[in-house]
N, C-alpha and C. Protein backbone atom coordinates (compact mmCIF):
# COMPACT_ATOMS: atom_id res chain seq x y z
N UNK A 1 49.47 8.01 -9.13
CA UNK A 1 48.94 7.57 -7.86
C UNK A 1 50.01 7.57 -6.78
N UNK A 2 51.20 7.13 -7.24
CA UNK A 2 51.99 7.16 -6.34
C UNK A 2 52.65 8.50 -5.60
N UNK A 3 52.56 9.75 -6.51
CA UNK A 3 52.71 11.19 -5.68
C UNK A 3 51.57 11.60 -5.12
N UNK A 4 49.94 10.89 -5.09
CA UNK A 4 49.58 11.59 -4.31
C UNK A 4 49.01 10.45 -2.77
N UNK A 5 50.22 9.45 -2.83
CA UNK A 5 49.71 8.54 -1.82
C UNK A 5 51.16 8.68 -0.91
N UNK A 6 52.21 8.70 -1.58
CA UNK A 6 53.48 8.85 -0.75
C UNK A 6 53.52 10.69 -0.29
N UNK A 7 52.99 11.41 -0.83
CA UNK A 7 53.08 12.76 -0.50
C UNK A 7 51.66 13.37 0.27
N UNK A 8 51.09 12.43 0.47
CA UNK A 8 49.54 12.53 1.25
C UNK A 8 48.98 13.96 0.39
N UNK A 9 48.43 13.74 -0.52
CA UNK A 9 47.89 14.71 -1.49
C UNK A 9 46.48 14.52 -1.53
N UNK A 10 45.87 15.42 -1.72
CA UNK A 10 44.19 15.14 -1.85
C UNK A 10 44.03 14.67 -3.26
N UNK A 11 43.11 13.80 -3.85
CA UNK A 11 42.63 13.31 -5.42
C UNK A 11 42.41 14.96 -6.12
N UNK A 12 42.12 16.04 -5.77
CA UNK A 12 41.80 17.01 -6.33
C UNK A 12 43.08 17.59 -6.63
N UNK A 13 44.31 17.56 -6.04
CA UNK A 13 45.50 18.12 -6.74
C UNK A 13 45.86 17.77 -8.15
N UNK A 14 44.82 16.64 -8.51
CA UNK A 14 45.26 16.62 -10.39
C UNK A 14 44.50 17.65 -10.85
N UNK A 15 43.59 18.23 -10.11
CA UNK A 15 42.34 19.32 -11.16
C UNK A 15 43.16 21.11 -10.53
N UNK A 16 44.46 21.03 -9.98
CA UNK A 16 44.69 22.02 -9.42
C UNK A 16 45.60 22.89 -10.70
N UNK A 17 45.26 24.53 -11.11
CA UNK A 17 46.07 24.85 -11.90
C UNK A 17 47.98 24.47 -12.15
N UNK A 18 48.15 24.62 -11.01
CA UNK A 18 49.35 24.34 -11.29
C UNK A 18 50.15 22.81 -11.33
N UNK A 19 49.56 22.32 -10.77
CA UNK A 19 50.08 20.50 -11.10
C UNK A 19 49.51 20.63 -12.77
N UNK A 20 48.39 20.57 -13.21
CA UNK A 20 48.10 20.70 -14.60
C UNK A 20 49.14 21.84 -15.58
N UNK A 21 49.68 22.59 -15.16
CA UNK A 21 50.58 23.27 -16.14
C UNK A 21 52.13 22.79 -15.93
N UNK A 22 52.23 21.97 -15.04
CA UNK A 22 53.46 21.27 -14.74
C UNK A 22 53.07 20.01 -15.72
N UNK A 23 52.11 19.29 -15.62
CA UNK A 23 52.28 18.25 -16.63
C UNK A 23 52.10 18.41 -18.22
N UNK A 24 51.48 19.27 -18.33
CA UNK A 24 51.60 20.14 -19.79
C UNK A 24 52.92 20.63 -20.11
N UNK A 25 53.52 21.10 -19.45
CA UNK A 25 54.68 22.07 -19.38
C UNK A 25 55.73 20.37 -20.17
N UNK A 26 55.64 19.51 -18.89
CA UNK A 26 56.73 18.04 -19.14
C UNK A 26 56.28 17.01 -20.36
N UNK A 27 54.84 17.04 -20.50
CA UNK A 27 54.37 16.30 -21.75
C UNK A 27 53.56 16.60 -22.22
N UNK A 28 52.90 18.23 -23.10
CA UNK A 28 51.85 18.91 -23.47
C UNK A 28 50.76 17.46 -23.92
N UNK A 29 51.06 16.81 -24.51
CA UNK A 29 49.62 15.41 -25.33
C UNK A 29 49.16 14.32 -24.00
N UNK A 30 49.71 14.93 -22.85
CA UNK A 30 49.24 14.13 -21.92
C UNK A 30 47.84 14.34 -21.11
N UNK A 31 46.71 13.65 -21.51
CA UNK A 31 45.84 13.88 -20.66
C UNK A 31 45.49 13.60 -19.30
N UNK A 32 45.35 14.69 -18.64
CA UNK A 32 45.23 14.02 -16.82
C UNK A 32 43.85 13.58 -16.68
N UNK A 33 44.03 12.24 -16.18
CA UNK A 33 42.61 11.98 -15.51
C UNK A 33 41.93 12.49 -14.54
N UNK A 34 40.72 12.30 -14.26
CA UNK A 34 40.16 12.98 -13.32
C UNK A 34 40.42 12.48 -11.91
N UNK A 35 40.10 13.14 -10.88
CA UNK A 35 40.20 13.32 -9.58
C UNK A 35 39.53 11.46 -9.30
N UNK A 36 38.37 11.49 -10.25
CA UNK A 36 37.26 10.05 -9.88
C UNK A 36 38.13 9.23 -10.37
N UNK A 37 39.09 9.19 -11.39
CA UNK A 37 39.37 7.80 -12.02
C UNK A 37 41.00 7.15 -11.12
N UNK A 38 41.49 8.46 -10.10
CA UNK A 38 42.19 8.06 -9.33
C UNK A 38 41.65 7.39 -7.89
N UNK A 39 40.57 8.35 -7.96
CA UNK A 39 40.00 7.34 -6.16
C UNK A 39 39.33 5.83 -6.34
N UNK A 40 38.78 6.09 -7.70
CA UNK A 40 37.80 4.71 -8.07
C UNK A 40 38.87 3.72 -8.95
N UNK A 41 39.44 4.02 -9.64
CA UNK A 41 40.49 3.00 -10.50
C UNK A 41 41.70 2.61 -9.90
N UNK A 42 42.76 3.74 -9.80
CA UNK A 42 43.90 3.71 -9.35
C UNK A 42 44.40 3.22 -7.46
N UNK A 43 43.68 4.17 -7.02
CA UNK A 43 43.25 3.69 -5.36
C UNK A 43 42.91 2.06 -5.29
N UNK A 44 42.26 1.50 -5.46
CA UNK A 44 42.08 0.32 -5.41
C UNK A 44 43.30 -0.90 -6.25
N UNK A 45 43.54 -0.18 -7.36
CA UNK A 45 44.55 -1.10 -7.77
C UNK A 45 45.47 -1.19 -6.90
N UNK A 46 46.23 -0.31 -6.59
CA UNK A 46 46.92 -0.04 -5.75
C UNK A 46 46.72 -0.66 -4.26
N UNK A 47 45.66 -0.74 -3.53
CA UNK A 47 45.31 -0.70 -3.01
C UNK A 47 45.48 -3.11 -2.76
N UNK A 48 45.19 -3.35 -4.09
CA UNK A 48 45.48 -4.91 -4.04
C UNK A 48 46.78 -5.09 -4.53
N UNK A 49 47.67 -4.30 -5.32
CA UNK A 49 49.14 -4.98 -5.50
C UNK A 49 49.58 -4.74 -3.91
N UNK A 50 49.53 -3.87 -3.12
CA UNK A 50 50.28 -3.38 -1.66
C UNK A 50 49.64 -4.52 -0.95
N UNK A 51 47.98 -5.09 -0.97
CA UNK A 51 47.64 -6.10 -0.23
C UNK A 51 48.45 -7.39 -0.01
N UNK A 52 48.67 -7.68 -1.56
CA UNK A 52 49.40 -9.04 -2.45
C UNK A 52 50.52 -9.05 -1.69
N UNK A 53 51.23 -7.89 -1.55
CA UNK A 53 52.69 -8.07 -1.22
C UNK A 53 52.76 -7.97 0.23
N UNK A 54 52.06 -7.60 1.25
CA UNK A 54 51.68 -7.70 2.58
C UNK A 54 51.26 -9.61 2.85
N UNK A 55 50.32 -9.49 2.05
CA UNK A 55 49.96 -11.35 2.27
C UNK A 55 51.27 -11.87 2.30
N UNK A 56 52.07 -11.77 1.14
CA UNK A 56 53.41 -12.72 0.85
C UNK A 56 54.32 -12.64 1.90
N UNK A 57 54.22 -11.39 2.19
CA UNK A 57 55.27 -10.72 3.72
C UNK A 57 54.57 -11.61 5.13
N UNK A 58 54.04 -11.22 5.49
CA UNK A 58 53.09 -12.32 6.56
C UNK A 58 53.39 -13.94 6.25
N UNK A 59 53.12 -14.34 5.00
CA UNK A 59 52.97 -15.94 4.74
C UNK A 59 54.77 -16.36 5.01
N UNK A 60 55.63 -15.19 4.65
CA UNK A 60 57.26 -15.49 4.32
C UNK A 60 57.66 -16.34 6.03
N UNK A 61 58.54 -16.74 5.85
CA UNK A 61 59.83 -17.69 7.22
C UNK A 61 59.93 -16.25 8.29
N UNK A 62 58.67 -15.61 8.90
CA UNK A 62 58.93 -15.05 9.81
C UNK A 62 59.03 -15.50 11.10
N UNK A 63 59.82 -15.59 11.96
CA UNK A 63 59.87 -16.59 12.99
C UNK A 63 58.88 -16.05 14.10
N UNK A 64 58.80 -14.56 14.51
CA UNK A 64 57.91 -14.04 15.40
C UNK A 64 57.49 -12.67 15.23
N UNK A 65 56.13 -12.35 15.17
CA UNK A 65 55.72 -11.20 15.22
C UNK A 65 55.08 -10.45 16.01
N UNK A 66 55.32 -8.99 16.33
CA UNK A 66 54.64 -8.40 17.35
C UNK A 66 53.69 -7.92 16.47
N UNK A 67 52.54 -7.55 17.62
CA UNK A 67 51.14 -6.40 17.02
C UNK A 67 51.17 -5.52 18.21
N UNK A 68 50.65 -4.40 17.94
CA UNK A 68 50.91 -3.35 18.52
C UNK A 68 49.17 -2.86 17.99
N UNK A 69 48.40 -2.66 18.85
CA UNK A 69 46.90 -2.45 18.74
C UNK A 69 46.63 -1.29 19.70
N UNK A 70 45.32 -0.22 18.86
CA UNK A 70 45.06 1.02 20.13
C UNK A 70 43.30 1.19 19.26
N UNK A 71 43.10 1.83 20.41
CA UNK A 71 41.50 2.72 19.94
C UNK A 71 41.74 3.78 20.61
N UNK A 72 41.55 4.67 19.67
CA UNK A 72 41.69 6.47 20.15
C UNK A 72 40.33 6.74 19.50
N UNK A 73 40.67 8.13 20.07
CA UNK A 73 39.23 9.28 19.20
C UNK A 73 39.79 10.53 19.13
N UNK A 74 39.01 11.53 18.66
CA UNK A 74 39.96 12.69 18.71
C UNK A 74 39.32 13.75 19.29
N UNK A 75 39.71 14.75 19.66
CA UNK A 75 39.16 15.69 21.19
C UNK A 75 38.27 16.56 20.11
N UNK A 76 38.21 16.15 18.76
CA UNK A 76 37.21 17.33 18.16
C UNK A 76 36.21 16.61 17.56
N UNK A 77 36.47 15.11 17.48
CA UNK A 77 35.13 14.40 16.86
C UNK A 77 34.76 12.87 17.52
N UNK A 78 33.27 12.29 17.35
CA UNK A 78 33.23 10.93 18.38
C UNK A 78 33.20 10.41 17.96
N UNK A 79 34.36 10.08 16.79
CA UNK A 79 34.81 9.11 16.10
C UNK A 79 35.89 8.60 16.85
N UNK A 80 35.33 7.63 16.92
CA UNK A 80 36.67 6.40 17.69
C UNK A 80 37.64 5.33 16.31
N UNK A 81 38.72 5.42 16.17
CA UNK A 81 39.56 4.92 15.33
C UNK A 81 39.91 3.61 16.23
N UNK A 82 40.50 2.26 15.26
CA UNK A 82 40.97 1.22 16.12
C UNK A 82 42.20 0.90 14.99
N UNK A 83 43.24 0.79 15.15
CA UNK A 83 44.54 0.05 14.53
C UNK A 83 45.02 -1.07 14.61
N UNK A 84 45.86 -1.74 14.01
CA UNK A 84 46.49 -2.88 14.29
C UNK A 84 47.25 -2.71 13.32
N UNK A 85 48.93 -3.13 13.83
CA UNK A 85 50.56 -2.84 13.24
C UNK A 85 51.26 -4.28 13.58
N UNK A 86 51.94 -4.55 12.62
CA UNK A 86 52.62 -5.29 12.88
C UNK A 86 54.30 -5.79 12.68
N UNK A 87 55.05 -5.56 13.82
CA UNK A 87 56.43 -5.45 13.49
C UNK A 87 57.47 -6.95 13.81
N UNK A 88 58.22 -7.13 12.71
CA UNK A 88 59.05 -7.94 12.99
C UNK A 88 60.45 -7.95 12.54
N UNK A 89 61.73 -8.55 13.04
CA UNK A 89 63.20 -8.35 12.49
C UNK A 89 63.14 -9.33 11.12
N UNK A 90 63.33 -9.01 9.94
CA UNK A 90 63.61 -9.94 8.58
C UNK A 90 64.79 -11.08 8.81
N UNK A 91 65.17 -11.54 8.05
CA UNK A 91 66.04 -12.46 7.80
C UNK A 91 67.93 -11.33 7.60
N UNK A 92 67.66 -10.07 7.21
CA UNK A 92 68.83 -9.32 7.10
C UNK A 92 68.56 -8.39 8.61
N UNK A 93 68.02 -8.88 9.59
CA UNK A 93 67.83 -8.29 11.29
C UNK A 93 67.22 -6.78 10.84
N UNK A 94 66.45 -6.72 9.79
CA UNK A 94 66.21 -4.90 9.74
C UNK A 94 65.05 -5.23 10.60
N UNK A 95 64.65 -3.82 11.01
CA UNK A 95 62.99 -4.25 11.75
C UNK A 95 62.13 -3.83 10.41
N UNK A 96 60.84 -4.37 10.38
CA UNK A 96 59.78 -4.16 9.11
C UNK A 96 58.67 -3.90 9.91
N UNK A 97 58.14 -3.12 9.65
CA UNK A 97 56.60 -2.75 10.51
C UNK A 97 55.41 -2.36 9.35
N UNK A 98 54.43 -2.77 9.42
CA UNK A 98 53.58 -2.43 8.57
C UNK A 98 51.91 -1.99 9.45
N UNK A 99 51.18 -0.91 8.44
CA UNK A 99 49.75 -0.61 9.52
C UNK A 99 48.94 -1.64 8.93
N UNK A 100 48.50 -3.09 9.24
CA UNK A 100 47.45 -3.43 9.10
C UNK A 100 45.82 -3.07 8.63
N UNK A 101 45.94 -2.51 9.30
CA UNK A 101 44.64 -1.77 9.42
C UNK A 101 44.00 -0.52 10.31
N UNK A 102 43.74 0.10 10.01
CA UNK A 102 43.02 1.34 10.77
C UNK A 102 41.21 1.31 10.21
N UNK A 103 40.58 1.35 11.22
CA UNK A 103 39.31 1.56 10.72
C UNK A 103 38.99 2.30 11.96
N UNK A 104 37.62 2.72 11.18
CA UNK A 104 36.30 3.17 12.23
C UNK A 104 36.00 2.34 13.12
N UNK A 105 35.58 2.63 14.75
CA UNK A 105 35.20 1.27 15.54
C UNK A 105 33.77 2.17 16.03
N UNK A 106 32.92 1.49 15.62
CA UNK A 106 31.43 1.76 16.35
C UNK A 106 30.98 0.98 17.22
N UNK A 107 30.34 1.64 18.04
CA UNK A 107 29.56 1.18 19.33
C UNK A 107 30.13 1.17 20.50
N UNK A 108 30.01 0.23 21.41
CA UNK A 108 30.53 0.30 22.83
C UNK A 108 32.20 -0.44 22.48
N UNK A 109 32.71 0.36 23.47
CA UNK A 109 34.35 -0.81 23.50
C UNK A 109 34.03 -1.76 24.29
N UNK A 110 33.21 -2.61 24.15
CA UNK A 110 33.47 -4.23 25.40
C UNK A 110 34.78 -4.67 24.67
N UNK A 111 34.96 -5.79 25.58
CA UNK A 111 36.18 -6.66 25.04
C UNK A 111 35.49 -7.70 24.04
N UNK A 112 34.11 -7.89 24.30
CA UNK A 112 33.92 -8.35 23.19
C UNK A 112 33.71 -7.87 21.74
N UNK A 113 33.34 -6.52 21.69
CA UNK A 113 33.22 -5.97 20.44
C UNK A 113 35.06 -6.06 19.90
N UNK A 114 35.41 -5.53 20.89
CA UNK A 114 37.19 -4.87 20.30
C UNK A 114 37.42 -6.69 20.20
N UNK A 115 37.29 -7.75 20.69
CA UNK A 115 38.11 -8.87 20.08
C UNK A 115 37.69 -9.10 18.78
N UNK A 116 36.36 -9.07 18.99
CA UNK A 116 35.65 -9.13 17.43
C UNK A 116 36.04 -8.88 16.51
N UNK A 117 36.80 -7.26 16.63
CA UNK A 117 36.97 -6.64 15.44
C UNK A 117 38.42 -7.12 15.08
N UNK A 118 39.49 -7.15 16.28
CA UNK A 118 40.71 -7.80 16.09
C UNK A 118 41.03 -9.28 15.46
N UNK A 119 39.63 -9.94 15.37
CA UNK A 119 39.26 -11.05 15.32
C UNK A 119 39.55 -10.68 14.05
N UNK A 120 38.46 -10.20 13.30
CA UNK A 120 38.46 -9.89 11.62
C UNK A 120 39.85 -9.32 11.27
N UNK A 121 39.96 -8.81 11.84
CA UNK A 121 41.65 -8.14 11.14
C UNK A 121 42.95 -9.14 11.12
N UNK A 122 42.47 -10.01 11.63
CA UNK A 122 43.48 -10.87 11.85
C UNK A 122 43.03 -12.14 10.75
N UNK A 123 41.72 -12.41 10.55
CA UNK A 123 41.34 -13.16 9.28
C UNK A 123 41.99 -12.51 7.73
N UNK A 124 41.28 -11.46 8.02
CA UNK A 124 41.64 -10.58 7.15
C UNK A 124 43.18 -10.87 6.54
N UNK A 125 43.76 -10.81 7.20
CA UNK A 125 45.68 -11.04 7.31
C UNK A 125 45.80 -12.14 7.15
N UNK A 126 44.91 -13.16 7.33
CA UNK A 126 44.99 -14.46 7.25
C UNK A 126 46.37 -15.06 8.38
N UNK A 127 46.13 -14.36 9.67
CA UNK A 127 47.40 -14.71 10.70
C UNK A 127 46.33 -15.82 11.71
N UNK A 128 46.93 -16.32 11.97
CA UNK A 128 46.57 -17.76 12.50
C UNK A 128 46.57 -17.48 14.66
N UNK A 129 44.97 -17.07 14.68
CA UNK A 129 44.87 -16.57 16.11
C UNK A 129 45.15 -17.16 17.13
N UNK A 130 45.45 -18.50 16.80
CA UNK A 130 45.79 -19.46 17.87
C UNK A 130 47.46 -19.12 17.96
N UNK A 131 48.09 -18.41 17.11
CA UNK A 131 49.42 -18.06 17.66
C UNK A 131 49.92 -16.53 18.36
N UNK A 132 48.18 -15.99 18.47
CA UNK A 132 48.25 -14.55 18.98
C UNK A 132 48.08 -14.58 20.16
N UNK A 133 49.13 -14.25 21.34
CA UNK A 133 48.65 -13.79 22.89
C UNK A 133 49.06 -12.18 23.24
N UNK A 134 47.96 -12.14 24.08
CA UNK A 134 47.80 -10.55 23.93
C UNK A 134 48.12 -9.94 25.86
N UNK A 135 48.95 -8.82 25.77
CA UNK A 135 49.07 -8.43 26.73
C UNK A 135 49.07 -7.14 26.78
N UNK A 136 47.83 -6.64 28.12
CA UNK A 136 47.63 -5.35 28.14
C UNK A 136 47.76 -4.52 29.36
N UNK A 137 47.34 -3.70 28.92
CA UNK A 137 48.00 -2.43 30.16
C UNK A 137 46.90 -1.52 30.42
């Protein structure tokens, strides 16, 4: 899971001849799973240890954090995307940034739909909205 999430790989590169004769080649008795048991099994596991350790990161002695929020679309489809990132300096001054979330945003952009949704993403994170002020451009 992890070469085809750090190398942005499609689930079908395990059913591809040559990744399959590379893992034969390194451990012939190894059976590859299918394309399904990585999007449905592995994806999700994955998917809650990276959550787990995001919660703990958020809950840790961070003194202040930025969010950095957008809604785009793209000039070939009317799909509108909405994000939310969040960056802060650690305790060793590195900066740490992580993507929150990216989803689909349907319907109209009011400010009330888009708080809405920032609303949930921020439950979601379990970040405490009464310490979020927002400034825009």
């Amino acid at each position: 899971m992890e070469f085809i999430a750090l190398d942005d790989q499609p689930f079908s590169v395990v059913e591809d001849v040559g990744f399959r004769r590379l893992i034969e080649h390194i451990e012939p008795r190894y059976a590859i799973p299918s394309r399904r048991h990585f999007s449905d099994v592995c994806l999700p596991e994955l998917f809650n240890v990276v959550a787990t350790h995001v919660h703990e990161l958020m809950a840790s002695d961070i003194s202040a954090i930025s969010f950095t929020a957008d809604i785009w679309s793209s000039d070939v489809s009317i799909t509108s995307m909405l994000s939310l990132t969040a960056q802060w300096i650690d305790t060793d001054f590195k900066l740490q940034k992580i993507l929150l979330n990216s989803q689909e945003f349907r319907g109209s952009h009011t400010a009330a739909a888009i708080s809405d949704a920032f609303a949930n993403m921020f439950d979601t994170w379990h970040i405490d909205r009464s310490k979020v002020h927002a400034i825009s451009q």
